[in-house]
N, C-alpha and C. Protein backbone atom coordinates (compact mmCIF):
# COMPACT_ATOMS: atom_id res chain seq x y z
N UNK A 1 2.13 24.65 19.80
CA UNK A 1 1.98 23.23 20.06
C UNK A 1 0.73 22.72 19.35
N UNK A 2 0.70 21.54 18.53
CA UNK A 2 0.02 20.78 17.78
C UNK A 2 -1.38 20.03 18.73
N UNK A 3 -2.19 19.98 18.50
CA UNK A 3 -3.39 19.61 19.23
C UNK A 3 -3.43 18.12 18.65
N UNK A 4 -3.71 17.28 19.63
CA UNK A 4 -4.41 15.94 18.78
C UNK A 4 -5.14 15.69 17.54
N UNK A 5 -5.83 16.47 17.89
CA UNK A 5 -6.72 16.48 16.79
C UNK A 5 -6.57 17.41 15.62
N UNK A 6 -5.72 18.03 15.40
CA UNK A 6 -4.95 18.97 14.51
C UNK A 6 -4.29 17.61 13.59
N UNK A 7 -4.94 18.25 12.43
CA UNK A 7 -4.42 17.64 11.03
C UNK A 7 -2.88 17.75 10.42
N UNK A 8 -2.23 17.09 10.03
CA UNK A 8 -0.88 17.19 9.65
C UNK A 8 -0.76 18.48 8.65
N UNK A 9 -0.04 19.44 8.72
CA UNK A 9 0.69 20.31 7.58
C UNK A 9 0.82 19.60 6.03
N UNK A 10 -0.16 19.26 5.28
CA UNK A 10 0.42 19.14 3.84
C UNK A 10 1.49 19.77 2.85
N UNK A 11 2.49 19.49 2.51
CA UNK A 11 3.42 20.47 1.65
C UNK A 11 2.72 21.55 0.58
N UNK A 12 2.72 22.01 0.47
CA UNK A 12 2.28 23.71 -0.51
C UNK A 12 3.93 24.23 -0.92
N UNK A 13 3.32 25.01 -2.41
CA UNK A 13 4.45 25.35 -2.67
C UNK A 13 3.66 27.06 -3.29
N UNK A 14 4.87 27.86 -3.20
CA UNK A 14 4.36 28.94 -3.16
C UNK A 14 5.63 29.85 -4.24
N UNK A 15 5.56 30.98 -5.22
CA UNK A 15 5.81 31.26 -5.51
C UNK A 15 6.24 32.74 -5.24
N UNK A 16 7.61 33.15 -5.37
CA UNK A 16 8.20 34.19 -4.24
C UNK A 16 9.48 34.87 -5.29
N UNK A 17 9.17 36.40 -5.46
CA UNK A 17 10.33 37.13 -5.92
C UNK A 17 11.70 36.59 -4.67
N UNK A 18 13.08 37.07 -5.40
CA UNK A 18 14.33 36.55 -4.66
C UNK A 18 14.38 37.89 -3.77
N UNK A 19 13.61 38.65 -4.06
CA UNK A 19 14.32 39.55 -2.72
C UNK A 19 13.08 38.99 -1.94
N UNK A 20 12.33 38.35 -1.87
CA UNK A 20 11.75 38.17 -0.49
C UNK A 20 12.79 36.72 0.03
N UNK A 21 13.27 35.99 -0.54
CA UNK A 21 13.94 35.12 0.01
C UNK A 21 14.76 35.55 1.49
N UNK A 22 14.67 34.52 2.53
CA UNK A 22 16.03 34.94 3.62
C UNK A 22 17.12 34.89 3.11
N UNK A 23 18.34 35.58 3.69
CA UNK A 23 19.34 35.73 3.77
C UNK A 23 20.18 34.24 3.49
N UNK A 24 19.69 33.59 4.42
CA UNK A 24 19.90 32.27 4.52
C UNK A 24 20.01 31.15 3.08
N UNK A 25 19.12 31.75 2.45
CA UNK A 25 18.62 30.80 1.49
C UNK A 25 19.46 31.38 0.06
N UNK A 26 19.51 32.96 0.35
CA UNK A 26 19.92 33.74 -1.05
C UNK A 26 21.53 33.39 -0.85
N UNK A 27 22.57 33.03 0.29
CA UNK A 27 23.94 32.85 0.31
C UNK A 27 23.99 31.88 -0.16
N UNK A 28 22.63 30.35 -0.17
CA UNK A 28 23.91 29.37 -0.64
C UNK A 28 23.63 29.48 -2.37
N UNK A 29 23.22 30.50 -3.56
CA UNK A 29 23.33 30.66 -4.99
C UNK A 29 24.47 30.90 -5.27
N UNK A 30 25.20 30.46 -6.27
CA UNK A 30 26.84 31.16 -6.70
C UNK A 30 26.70 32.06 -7.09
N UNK A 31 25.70 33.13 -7.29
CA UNK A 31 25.30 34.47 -7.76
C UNK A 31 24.08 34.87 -7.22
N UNK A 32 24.07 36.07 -6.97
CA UNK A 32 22.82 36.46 -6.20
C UNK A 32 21.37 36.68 -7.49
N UNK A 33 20.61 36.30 -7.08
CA UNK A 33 19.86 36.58 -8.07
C UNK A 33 19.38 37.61 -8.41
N UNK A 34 18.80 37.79 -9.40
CA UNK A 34 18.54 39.59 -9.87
C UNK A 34 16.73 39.14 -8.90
N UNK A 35 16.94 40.80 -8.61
CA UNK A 35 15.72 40.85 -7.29
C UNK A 35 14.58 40.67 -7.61
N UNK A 36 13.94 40.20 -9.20
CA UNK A 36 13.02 40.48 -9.95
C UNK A 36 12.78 38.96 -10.43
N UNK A 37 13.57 37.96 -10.00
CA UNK A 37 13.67 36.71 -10.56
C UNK A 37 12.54 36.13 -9.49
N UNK A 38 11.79 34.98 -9.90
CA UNK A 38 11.01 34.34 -9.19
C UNK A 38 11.54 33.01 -9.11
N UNK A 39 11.25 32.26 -7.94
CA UNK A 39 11.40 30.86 -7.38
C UNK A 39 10.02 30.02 -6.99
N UNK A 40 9.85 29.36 -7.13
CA UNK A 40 9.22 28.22 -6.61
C UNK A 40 9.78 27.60 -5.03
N UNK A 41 8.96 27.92 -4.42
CA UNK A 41 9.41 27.23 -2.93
C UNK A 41 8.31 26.40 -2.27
N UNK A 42 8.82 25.52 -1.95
CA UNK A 42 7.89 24.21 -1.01
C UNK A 42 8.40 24.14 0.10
N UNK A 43 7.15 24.26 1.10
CA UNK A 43 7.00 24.22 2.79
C UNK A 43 6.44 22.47 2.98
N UNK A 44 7.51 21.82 3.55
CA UNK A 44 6.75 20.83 4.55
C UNK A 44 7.36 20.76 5.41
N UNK A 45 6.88 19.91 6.31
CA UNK A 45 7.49 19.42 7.79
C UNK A 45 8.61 18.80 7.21
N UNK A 46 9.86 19.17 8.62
CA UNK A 46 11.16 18.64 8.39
C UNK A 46 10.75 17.04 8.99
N UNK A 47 11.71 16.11 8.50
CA UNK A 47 11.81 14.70 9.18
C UNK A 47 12.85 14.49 10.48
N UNK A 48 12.76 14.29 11.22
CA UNK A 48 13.84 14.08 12.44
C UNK A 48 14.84 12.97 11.70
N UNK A 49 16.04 12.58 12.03
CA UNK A 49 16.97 11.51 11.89
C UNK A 49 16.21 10.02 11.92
N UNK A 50 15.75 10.26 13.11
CA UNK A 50 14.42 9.20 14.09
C UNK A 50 13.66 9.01 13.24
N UNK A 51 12.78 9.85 12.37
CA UNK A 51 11.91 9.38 11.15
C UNK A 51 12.32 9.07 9.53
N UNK A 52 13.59 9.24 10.04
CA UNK A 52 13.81 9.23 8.14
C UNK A 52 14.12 7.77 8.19
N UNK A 53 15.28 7.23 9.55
CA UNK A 53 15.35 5.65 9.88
C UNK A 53 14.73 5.01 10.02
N UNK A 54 13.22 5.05 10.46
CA UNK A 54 12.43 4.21 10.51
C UNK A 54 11.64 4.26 9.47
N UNK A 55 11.69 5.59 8.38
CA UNK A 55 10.69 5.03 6.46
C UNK A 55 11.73 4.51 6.07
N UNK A 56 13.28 4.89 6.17
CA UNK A 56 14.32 3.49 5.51
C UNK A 56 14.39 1.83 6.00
N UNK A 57 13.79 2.07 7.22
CA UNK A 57 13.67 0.90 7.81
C UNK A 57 12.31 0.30 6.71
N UNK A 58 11.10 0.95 7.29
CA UNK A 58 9.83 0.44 6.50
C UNK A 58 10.10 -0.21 5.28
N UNK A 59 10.94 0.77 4.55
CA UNK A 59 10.96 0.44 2.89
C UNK A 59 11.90 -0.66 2.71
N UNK A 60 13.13 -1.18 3.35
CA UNK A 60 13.59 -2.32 3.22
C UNK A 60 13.27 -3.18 3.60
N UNK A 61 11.85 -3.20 4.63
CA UNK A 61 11.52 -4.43 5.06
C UNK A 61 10.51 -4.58 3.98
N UNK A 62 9.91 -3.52 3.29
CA UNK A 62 8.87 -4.17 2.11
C UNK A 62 9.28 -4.81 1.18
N UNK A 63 11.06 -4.38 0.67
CA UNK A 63 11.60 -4.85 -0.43
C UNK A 63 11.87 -6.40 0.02
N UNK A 64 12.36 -6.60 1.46
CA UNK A 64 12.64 -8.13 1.53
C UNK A 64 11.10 -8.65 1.68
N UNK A 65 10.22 -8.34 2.20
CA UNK A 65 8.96 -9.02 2.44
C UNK A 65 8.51 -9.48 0.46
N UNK A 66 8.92 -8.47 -0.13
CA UNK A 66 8.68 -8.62 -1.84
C UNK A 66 9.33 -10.03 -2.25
N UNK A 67 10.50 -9.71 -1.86
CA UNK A 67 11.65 -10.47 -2.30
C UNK A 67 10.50 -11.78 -1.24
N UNK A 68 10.75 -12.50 -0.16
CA UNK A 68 10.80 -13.53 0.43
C UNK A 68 8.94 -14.10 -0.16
N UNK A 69 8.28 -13.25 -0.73
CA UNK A 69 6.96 -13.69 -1.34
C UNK A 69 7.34 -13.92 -2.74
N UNK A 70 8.09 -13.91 -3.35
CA UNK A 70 8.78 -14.24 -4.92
C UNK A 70 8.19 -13.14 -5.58
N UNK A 71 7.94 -11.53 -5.16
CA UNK A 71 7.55 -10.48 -6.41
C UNK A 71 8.69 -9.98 -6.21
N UNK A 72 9.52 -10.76 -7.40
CA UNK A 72 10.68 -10.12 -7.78
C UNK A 72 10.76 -9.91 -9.44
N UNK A 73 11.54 -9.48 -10.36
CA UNK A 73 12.06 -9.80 -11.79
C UNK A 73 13.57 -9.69 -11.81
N UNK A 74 13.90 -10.58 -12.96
CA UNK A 74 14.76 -10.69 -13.13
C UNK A 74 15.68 -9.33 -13.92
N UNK A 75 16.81 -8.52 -13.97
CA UNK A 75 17.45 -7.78 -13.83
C UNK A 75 17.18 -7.53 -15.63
N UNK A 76 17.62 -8.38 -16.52
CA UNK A 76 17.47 -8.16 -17.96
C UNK A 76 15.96 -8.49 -18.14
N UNK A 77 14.88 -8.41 -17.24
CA UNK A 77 13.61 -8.31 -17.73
C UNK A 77 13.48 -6.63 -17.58
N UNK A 78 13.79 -6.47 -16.48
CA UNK A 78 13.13 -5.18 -16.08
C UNK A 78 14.20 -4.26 -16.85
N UNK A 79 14.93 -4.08 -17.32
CA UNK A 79 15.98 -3.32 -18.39
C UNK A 79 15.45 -3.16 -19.71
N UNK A 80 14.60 -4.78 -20.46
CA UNK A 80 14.22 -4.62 -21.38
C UNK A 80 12.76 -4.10 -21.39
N UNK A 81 12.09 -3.93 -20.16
CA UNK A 81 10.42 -3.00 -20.17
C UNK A 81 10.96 -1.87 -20.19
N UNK A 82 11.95 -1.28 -19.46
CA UNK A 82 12.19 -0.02 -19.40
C UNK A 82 12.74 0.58 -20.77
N UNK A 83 13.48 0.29 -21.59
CA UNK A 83 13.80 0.27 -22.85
C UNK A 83 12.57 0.32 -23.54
N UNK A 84 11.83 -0.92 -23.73
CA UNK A 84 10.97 -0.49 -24.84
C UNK A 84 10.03 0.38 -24.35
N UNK A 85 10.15 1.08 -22.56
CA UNK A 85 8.66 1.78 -22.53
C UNK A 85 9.35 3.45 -22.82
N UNK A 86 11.10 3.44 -23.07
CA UNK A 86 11.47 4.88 -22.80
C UNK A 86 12.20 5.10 -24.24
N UNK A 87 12.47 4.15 -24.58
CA UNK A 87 13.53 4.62 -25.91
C UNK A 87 12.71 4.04 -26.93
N UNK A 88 11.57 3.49 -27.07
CA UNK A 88 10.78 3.16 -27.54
C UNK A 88 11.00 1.19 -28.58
N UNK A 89 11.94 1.01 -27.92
CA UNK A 89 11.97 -1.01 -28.56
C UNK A 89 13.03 -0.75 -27.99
């Protein structure tokens, strides 16, 4: 059990041969991996249902609060920044 005053878990990611993987994790590959292969794995806290609805909640009320203050652009503005900032003009 988490203390008040206990700081939140930051995500870390940690690097792990496949035979240390669980069982769990090595069934869902369409091939098992050779035991010598390394992964990249990241630990954070899971989100409840309860929290993922209320940052989807948060984030659509920022987009209309955006929207109802006029920071919006128009659809062929923001197509043509993205163009000239990715395909270069």
């Amino acid at each position: 059990m988490r203390s008040k005053s206990a700081k939140p878990l930051e995500p870390f990611t940690i690097e792990v041969a496949a035979s240390e993987l669980p069982k769990r994790v090595l069934d869902r590959f369409p091939e098992r991996p050779a035991a010598g292969a390394r992964f990249a794995v990241t630990v954070e806290p899971a989100k409840t249902e309860a929290e993922k609805l209320a940052a989807l909640q948060r984030d659509l009320q920022a987009g209309l609060d955006d929207l109802a203050a006029g920071r919006v652009s128009e659809g062929k503005d923001v197509f043509a920044r993205l163009k000239a900032r990715f395909l270069g003009g």
